[in-house]
N, C-alpha and C. Protein backbone atom coordinates (compact mmCIF):
# COMPACT_ATOMS: atom_id res chain seq x y z
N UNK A 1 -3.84 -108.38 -85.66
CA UNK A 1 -3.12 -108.72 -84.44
C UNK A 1 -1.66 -109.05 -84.74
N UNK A 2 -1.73 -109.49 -85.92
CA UNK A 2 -0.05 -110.20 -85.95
C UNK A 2 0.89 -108.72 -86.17
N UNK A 3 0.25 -107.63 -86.45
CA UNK A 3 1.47 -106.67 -86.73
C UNK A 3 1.60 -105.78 -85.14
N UNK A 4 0.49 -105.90 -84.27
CA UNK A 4 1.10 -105.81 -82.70
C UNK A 4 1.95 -106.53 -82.26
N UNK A 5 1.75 -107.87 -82.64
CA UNK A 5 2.66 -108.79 -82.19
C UNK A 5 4.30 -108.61 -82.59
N UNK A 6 4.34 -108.70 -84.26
CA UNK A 6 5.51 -107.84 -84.48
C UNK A 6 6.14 -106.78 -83.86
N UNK A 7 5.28 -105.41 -83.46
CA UNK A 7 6.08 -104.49 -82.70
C UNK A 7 6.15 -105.09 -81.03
N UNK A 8 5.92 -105.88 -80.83
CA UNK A 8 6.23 -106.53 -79.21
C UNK A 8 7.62 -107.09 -79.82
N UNK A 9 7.40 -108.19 -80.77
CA UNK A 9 8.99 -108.36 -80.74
C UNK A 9 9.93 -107.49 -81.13
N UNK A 10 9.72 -106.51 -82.10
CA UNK A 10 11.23 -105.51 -82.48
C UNK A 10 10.82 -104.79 -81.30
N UNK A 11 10.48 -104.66 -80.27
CA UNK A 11 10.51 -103.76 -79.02
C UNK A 11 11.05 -104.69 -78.41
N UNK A 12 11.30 -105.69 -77.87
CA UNK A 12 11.63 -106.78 -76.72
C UNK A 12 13.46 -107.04 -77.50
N UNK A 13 13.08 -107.01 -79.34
CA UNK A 13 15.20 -107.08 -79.50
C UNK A 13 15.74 -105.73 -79.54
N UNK A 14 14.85 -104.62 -79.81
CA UNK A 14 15.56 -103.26 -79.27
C UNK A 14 16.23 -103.14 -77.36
N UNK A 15 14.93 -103.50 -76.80
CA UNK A 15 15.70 -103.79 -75.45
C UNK A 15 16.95 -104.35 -75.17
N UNK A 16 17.08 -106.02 -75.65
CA UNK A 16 18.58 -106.56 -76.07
C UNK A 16 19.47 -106.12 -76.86
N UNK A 17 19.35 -105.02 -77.79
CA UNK A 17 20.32 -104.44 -78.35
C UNK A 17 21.34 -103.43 -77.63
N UNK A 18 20.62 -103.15 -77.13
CA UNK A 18 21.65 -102.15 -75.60
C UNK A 18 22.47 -103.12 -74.60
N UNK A 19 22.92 -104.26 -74.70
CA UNK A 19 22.81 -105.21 -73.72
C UNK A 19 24.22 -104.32 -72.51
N UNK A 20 24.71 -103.44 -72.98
CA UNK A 20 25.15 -102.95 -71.31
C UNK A 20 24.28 -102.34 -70.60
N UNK A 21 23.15 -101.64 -71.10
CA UNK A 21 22.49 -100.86 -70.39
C UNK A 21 21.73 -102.10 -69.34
N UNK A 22 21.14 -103.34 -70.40
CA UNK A 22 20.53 -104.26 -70.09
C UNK A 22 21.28 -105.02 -68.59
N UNK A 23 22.11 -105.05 -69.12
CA UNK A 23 23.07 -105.33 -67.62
C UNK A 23 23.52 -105.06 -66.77
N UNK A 24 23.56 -103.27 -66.56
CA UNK A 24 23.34 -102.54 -66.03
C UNK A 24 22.29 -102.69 -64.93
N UNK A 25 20.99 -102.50 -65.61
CA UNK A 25 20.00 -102.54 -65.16
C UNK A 25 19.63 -103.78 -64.34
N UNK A 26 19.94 -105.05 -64.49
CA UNK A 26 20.09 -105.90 -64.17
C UNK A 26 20.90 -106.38 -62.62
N UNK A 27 22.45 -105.51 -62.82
CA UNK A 27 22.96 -105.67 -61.67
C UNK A 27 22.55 -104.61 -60.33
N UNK A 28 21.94 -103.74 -60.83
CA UNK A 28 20.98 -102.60 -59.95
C UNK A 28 19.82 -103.45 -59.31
N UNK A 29 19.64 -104.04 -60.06
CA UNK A 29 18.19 -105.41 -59.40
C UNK A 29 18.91 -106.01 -58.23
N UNK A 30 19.86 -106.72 -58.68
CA UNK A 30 20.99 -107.81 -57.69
C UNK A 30 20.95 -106.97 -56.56
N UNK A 31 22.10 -105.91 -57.18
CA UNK A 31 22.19 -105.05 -56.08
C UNK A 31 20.87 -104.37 -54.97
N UNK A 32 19.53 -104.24 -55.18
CA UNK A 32 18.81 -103.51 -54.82
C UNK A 32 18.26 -105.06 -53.48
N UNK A 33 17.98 -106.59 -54.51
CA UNK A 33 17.35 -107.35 -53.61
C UNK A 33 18.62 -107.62 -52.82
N UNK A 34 19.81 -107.67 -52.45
CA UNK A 34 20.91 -108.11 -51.77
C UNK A 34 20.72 -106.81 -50.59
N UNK A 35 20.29 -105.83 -51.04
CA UNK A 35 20.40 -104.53 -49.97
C UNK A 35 19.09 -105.36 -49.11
N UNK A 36 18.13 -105.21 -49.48
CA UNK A 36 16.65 -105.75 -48.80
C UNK A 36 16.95 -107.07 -48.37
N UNK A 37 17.73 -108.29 -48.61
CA UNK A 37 18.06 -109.62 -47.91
C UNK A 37 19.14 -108.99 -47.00
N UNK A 38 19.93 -108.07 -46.98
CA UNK A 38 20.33 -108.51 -45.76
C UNK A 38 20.01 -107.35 -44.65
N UNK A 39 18.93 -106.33 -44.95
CA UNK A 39 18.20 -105.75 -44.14
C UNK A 39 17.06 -107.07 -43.29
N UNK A 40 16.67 -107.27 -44.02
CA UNK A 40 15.42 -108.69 -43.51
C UNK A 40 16.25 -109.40 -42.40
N UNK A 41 17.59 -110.16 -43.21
CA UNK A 41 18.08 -111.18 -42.41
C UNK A 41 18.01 -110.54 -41.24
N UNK A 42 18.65 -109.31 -40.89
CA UNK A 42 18.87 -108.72 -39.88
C UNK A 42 18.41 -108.59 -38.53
N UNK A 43 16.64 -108.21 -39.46
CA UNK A 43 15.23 -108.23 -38.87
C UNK A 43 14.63 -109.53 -38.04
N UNK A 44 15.13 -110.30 -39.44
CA UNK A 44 14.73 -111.92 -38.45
C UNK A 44 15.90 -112.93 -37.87
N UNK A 45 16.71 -111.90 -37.62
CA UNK A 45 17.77 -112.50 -36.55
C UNK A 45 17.61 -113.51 -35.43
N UNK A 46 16.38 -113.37 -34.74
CA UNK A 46 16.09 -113.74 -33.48
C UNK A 46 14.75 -114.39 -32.96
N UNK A 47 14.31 -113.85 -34.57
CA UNK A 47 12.70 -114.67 -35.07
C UNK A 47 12.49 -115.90 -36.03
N UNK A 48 11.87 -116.72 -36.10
CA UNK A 48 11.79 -117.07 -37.29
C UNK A 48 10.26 -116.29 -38.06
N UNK A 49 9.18 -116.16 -37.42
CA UNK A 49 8.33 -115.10 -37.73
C UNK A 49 8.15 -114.01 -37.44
N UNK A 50 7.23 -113.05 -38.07
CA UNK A 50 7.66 -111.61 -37.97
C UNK A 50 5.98 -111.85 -39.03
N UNK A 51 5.02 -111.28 -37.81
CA UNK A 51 3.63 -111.01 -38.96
C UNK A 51 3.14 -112.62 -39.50
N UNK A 52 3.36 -113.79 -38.96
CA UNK A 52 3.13 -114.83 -39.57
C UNK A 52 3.87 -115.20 -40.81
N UNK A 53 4.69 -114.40 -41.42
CA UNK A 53 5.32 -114.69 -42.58
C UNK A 53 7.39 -114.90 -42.61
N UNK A 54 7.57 -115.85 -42.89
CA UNK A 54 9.18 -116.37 -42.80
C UNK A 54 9.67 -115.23 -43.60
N UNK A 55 11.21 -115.57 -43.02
CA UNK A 55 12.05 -114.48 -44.12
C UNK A 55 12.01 -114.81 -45.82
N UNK A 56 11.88 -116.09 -45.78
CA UNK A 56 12.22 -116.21 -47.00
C UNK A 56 10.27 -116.22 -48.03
N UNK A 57 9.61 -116.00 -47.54
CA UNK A 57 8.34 -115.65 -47.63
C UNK A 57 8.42 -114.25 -48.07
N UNK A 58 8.96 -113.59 -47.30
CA UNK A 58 9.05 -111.79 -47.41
C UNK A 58 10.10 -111.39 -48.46
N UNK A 59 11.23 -112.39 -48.30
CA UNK A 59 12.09 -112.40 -49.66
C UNK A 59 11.60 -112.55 -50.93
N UNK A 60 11.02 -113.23 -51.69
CA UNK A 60 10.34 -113.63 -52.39
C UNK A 60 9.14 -112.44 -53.05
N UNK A 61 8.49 -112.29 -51.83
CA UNK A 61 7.75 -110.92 -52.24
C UNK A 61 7.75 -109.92 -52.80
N UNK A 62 9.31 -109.24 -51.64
CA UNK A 62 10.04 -108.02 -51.96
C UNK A 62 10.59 -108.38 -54.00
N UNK A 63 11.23 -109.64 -54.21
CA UNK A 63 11.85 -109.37 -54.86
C UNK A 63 10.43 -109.38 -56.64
N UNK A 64 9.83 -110.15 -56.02
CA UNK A 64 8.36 -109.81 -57.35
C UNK A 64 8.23 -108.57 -57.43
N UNK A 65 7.93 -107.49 -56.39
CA UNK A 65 7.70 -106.50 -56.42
C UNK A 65 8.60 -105.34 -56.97
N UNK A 66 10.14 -105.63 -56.72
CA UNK A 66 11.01 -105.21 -57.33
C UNK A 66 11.51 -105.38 -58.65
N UNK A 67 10.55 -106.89 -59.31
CA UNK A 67 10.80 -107.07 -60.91
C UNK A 67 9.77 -106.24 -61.43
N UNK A 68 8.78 -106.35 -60.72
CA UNK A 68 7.60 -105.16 -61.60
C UNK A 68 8.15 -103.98 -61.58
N UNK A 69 8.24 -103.50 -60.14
CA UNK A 69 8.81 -101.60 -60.14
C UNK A 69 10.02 -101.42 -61.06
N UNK A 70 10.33 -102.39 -61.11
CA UNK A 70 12.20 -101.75 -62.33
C UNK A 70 11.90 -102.11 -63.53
N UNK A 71 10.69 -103.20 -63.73
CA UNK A 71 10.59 -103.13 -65.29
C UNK A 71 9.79 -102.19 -66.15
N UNK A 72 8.81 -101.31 -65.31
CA UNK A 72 7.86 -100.45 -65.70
C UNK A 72 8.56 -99.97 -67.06
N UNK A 73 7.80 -99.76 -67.90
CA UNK A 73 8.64 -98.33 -68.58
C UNK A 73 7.33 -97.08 -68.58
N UNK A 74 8.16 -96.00 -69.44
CA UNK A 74 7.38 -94.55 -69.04
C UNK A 74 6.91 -94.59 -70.56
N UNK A 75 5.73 -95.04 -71.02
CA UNK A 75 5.14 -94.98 -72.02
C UNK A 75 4.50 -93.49 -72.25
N UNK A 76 4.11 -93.39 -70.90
CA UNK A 76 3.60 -91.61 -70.85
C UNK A 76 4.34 -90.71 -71.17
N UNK A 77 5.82 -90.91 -71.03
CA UNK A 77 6.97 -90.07 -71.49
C UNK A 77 7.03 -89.83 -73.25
N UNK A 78 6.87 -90.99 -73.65
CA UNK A 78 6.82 -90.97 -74.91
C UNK A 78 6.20 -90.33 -75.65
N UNK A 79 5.00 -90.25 -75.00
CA UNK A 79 3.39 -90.04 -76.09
C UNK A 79 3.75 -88.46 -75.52
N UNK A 80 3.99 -88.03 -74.61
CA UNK A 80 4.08 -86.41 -73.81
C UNK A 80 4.91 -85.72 -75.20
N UNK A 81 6.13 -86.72 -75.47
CA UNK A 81 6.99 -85.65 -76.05
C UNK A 81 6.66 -85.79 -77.67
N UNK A 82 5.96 -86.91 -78.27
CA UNK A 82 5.33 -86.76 -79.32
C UNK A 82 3.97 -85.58 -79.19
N UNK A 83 3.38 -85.33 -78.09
CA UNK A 83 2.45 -84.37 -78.66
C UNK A 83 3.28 -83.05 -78.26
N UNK A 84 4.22 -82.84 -77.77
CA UNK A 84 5.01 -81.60 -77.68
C UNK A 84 5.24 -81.21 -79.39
N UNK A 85 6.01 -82.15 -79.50
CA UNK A 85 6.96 -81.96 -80.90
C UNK A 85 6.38 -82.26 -82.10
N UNK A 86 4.98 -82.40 -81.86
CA UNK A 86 4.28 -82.57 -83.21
C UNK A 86 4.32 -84.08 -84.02
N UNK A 87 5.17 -84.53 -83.62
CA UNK A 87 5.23 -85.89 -84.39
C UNK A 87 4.13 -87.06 -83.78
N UNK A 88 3.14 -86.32 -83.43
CA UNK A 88 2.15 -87.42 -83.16
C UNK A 88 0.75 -87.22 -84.22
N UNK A 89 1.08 -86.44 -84.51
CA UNK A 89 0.64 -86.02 -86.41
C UNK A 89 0.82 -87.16 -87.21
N UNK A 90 1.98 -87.89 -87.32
CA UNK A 90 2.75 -88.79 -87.98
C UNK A 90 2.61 -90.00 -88.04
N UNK A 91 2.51 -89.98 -86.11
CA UNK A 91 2.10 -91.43 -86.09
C UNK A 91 0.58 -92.19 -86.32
N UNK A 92 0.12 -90.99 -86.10
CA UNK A 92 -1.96 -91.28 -86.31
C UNK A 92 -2.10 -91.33 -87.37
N UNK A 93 -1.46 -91.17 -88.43
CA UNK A 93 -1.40 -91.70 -90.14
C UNK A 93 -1.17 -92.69 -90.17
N UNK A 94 -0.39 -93.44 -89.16
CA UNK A 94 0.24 -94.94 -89.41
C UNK A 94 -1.36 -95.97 -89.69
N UNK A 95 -0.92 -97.13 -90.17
CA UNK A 95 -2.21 -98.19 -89.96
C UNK A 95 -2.98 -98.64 -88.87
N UNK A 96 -2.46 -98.34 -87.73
CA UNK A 96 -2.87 -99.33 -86.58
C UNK A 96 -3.80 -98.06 -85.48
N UNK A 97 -3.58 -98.61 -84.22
CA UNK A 97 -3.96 -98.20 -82.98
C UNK A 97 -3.11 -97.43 -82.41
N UNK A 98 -3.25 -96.19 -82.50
CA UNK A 98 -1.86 -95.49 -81.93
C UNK A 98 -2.06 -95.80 -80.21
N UNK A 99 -3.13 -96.46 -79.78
CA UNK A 99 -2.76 -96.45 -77.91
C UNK A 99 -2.40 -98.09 -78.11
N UNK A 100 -3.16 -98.58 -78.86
CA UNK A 100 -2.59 -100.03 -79.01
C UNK A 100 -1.34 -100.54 -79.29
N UNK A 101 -0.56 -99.68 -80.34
CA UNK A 101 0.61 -99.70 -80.80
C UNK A 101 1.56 -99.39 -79.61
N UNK A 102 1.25 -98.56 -78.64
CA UNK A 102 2.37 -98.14 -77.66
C UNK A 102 2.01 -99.23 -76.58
N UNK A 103 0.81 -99.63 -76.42
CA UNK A 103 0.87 -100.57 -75.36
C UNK A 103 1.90 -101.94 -75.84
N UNK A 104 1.65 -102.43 -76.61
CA UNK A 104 2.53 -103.58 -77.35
C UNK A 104 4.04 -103.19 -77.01
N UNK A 105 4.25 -101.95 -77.66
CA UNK A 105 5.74 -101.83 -77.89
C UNK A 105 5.90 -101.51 -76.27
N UNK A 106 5.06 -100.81 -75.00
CA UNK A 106 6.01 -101.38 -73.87
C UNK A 106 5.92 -102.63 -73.35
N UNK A 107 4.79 -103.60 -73.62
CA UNK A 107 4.98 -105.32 -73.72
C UNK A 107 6.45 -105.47 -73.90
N UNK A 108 6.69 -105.29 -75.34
CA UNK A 108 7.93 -106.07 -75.39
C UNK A 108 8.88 -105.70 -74.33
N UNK A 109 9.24 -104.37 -74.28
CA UNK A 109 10.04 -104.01 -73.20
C UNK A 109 10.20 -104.42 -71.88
N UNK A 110 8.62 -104.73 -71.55
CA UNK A 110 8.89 -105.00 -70.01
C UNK A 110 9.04 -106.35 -70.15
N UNK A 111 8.95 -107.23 -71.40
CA UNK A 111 9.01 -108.73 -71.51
C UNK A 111 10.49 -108.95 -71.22
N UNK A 112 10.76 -107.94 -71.80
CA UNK A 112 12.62 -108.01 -71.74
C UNK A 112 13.38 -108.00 -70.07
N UNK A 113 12.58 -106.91 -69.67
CA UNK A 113 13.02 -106.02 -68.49
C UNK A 113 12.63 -107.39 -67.36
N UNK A 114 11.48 -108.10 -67.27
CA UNK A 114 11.63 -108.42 -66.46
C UNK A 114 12.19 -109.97 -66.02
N UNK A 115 12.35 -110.43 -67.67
CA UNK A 115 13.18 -111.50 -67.95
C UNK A 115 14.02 -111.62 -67.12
C-alpha cells in the first residue's frame, strides 16, 4: 500500500508543478460559479423559494457539483493511448497493479484539482 500511496503524492505535486495551468483552472471555477450566482440571483429575485430550496441552498449545490465535474480527470485517455502505442507492454512489467496504479495516480490529481 505505501507505494500507491507514494504515486498519489508525486501525482497530487505533479499537479502543483504546473501552478499556471493550476490557476488557470481555478479561475475558470470562479468564473463558471459567478456565471451560475448571478443567473440564480436573478431567478430568485422576487422569491425567496423556488422548489422549497433558498438561493443560497442551490448555490452551494451547484458549486459541489462544479468541484467534482472540473476535477475529474480522463484516466481513460491515458490507458487508450498506452494501448495504442504499445507502452502498456511496459507498464504491466512494473511491480504493482496496473488499474490500481492509475486509480491512485488520478487520486492525487483530483486531490489537487479539487483543493
Amino acid at each position: 500500500m505505501k507505494k500507491y500511496i507514494q504515486i498519489l503524492k508525486i501525482s497530487a505535486r505533479n499537479q502543483l508543478a504546473y501552478l499556471p495551468a493550476f490557476l488557470a483552472r481555478n479561475l475558470f471555477f470562479v468564473l463558471v460559479v459567478f456565471i451560475f450566482a448571478s443567473l440564480w440571483r436573478a431567478i430568485y429575485a422576487d422569491r425567496p423559494l423556488l422548489a422549497g430550496r433558498t438561493m443560497t441552498q442551490v448555490l452551494w449545490y451547484l458549486t459541489l457539483t462544479e468541484v467534482v465535474e472540473l476535477s475529474k480527470t480522463n484516466v481513460y485517455m491515458t490507458i487508450q493511448e498506452e494501448v495504442k502505442d504499445g507502452t502498456i507492454a511496459y507498464t504491466l512489467t512494473r511491480p504493482f497493479s496496473y488499474i490500481v496504479y492509475y486509480f491512485f495516480q488520478a487520486m492525487g490529481q483530483n486531490l489537487v484539482k479539487m483543493g
